[in-house]
PDB file of N, CA and C in Angstrom:
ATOM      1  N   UNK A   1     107.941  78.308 102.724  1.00  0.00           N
ATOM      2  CA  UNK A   1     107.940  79.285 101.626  1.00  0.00           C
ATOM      3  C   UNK A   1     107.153  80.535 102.033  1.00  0.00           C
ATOM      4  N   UNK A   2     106.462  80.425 103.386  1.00  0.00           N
ATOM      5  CA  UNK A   2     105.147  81.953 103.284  1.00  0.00           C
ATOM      6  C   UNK A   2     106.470  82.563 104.279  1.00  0.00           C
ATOM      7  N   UNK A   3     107.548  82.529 104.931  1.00  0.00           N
ATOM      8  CA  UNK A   3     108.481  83.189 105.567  1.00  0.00           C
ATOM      9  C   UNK A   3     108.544  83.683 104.512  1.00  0.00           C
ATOM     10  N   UNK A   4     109.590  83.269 103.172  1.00  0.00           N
ATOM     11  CA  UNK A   4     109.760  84.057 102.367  1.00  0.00           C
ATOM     12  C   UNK A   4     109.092  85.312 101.644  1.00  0.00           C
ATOM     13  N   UNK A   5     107.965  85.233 101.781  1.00  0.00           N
ATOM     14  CA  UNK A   5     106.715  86.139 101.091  1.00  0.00           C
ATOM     15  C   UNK A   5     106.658  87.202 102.127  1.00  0.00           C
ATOM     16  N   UNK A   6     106.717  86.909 103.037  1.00  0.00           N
ATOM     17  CA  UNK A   6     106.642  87.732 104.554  1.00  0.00           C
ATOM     18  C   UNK A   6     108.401  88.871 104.679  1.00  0.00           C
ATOM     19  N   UNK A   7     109.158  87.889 104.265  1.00  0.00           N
ATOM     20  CA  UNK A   7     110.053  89.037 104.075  1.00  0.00           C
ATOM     21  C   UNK A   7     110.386  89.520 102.826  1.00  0.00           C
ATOM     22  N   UNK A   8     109.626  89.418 101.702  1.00  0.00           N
ATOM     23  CA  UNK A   8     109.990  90.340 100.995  1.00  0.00           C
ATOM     24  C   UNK A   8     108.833  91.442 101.001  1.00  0.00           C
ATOM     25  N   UNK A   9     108.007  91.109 101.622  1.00  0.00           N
ATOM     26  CA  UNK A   9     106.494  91.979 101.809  1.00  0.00           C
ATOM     27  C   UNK A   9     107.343  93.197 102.598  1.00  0.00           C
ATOM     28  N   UNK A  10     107.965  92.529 103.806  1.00  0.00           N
ATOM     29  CA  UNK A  10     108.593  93.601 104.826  1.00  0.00           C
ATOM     30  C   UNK A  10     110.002  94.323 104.250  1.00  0.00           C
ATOM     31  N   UNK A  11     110.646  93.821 103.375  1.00  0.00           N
ATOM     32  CA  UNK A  11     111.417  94.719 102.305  1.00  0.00           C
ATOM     33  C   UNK A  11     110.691  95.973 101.161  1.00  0.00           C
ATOM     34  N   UNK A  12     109.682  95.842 100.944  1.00  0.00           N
ATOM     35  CA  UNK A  12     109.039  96.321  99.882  1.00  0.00           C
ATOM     36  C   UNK A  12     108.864  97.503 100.803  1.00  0.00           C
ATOM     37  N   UNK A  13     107.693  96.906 102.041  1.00  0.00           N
ATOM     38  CA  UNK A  13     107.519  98.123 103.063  1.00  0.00           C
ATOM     39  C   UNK A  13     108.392  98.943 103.759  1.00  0.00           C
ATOM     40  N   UNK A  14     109.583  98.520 103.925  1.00  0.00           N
ATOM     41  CA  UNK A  14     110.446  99.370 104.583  1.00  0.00           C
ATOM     42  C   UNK A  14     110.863 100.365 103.470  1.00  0.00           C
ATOM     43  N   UNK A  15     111.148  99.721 102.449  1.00  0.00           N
ATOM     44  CA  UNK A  15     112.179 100.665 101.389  1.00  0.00           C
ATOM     45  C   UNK A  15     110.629 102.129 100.618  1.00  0.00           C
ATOM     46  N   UNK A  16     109.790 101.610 100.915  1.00  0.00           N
ATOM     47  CA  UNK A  16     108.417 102.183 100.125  1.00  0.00           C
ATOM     48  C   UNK A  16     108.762 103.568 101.926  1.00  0.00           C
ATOM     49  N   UNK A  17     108.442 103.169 103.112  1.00  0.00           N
ATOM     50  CA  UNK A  17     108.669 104.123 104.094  1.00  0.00           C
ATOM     51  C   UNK A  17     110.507 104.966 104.093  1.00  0.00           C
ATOM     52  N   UNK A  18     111.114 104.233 103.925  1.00  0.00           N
ATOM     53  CA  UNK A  18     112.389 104.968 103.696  1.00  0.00           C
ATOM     54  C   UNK A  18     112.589 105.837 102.822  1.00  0.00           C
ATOM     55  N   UNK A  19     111.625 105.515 101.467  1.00  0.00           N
ATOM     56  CA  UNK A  19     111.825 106.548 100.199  1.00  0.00           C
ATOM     57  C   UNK A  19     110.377 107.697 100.637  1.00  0.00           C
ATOM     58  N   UNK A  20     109.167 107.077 101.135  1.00  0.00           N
ATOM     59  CA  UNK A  20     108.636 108.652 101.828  1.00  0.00           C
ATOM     60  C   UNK A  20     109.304 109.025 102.946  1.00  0.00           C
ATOM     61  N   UNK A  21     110.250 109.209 103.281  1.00  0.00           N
ATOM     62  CA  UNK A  21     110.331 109.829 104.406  1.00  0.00           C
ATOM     63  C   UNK A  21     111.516 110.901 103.826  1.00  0.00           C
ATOM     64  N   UNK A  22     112.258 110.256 102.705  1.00  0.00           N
ATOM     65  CA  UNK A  22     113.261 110.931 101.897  1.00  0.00           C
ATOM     66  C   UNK A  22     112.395 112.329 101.146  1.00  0.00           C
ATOM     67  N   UNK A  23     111.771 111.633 100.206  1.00  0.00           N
ATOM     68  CA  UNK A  23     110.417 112.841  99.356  1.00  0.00           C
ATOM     69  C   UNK A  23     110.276 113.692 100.256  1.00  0.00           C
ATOM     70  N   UNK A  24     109.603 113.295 101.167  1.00  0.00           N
ATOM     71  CA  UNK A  24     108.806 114.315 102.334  1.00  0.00           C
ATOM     72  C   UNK A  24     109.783 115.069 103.242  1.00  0.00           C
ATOM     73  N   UNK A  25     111.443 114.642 102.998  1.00  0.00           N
ATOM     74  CA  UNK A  25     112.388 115.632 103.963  1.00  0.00           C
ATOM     75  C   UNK A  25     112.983 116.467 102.684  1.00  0.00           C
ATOM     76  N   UNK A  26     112.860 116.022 101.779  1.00  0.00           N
ATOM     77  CA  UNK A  26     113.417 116.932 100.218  1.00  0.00           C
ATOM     78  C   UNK A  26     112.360 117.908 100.078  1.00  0.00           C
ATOM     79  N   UNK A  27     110.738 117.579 100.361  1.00  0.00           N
ATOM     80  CA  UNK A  27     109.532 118.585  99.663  1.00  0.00           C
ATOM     81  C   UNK A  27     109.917 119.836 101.160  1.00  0.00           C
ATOM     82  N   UNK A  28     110.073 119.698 102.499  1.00  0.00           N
ATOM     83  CA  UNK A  28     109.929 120.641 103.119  1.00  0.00           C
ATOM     84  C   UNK A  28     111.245 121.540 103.129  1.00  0.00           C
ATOM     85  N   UNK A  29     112.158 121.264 102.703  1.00  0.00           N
ATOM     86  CA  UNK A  29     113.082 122.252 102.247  1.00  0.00           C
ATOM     87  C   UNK A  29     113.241 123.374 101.454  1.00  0.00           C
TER      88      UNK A  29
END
């Protein structure tokens, strides 16, 4: 069961870096 916790930890983090990287290519425009 701690695999599971481990990948949704690493879902949370990717999508949390995918959406700053979106903000931060929308704010320098």
């Amino acid at each position: 069961m701690g695999w599971f916790w481990f990948d949704v930890v690493g879902i949370l983090v990717i999508l949390t870096v995918v959406y700053l990287l979106v903000v931060g290519a929308e704010r320098h425009r």
